[in-house]
C-alpha atoms as a PDB file:
ATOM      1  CA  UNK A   1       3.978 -14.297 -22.341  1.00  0.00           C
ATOM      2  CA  UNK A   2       2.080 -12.962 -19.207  1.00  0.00           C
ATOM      3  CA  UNK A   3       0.705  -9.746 -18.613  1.00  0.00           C
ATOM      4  CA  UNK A   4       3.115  -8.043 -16.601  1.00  0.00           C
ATOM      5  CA  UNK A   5       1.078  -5.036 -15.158  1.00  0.00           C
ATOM      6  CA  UNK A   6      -0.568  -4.984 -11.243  1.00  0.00           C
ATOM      7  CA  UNK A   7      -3.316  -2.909 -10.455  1.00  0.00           C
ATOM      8  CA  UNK A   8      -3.904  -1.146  -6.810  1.00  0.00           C
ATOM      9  CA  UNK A   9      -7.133  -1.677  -4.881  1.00  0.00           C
ATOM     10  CA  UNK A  10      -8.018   0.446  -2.341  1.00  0.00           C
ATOM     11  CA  UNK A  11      -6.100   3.131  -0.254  1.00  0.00           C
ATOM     12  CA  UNK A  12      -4.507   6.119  -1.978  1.00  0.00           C
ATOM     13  CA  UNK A  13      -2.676   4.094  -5.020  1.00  0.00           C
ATOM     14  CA  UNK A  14      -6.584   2.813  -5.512  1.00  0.00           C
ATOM     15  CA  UNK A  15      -6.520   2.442  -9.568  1.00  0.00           C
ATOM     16  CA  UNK A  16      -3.057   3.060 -10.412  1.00  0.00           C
ATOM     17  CA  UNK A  17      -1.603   0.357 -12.514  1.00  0.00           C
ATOM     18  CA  UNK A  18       1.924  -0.134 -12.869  1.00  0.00           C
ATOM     19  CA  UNK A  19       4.607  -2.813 -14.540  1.00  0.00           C
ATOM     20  CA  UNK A  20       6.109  -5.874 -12.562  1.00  0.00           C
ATOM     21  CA  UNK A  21       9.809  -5.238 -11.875  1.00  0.00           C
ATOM     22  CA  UNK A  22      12.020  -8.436 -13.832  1.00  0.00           C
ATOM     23  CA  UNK A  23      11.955 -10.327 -10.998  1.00  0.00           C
ATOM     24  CA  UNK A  24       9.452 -13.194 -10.825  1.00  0.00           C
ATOM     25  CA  UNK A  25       6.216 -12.057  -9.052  1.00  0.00           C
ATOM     26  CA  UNK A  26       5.347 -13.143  -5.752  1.00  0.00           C
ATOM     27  CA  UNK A  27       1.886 -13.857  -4.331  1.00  0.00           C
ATOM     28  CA  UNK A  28       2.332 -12.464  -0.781  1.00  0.00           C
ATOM     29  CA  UNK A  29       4.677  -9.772  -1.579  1.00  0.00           C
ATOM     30  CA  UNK A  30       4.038  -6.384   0.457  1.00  0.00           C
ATOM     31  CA  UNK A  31       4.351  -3.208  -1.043  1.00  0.00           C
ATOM     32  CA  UNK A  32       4.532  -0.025   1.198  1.00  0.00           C
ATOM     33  CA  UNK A  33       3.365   3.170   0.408  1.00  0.00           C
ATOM     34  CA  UNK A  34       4.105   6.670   2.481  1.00  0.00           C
ATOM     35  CA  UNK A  35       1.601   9.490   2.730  1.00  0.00           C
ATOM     36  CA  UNK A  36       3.086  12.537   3.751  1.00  0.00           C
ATOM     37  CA  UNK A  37       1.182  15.456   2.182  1.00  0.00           C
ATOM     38  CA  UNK A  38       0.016  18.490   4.406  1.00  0.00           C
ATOM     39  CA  UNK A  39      -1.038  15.932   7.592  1.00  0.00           C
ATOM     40  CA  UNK A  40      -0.415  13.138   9.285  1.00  0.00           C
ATOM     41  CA  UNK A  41       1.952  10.404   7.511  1.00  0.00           C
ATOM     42  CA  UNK A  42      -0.422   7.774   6.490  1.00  0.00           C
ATOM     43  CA  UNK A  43       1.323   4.263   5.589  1.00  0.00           C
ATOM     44  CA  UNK A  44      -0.755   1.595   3.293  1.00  0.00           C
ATOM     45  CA  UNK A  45       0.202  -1.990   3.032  1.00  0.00           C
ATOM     46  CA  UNK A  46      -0.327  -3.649  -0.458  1.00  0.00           C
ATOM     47  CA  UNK A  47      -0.188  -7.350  -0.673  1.00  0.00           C
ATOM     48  CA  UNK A  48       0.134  -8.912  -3.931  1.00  0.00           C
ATOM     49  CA  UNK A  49      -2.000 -11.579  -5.539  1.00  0.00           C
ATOM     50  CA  UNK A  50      -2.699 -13.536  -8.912  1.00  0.00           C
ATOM     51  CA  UNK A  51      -6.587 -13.244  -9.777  1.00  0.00           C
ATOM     52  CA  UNK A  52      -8.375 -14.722 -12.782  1.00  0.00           C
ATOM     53  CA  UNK A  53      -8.166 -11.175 -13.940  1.00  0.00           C
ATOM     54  CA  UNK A  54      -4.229 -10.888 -13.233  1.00  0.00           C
ATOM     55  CA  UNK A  55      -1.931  -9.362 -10.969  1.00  0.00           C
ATOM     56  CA  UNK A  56      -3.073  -7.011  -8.024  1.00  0.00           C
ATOM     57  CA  UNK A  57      -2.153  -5.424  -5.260  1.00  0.00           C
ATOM     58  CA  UNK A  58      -5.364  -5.142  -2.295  1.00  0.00           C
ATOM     59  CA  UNK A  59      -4.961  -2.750   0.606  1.00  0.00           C
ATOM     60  CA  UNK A  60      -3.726  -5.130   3.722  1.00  0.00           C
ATOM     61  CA  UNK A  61      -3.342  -2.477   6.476  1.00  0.00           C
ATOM     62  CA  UNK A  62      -3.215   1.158   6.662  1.00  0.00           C
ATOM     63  CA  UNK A  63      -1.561   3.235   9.907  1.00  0.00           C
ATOM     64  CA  UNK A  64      -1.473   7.098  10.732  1.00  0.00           C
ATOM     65  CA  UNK A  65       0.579   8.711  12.950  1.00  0.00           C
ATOM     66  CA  UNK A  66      -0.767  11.927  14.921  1.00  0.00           C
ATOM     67  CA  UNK A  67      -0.461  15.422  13.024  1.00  0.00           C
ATOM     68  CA  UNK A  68       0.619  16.978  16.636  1.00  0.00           C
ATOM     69  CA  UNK A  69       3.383  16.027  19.016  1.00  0.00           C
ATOM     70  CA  UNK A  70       1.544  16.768  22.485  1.00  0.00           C
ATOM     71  CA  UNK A  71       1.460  13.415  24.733  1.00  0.00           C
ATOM     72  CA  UNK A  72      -1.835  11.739  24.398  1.00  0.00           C
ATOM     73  CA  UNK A  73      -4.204  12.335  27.503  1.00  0.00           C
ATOM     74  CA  UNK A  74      -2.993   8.307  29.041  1.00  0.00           C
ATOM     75  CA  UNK A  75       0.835  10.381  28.189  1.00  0.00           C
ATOM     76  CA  UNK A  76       1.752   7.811  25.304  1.00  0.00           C
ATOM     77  CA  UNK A  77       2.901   9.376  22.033  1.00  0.00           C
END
């Protein structure tokens, strides 16, 4: 039997570990995670990989949208 537990590197999950659903795991897999305390909503990418220390998930990309809705000074959004 494998370990079923993932652990989070990087970006606000950083250190949380948490159990693989049934399904079989996927190397590749993206997990997204929403941000939306008191700011900007900040959304992390977590890709999944197998390591020789087991399953984790590393930070693959992280986007913010602006905490104000006034057109940017080139009048984009």
């Amino acid at each position: 039997m494998t370990d079923r537990s993932v652990r989070f590197f990087g970006g606000p999950l950083d250190g949380r570990v948490q159990e693989l659903t049934d399904e079989e795991p996927v190397p590749g897999t993206i997990v997204r995670h929403i941000h939306l305390h008191g700011g900007p909503k900040i959304e992390t990418l977590y890709e999944l990989g197998m390591t020789e220390h087991g399953w984790e998930y590393r930070v693959s990309a992280t986007n913010s949208e602006p905490s104000h809705s006034e057109p940017e000074p080139d009048g984009l959004r």
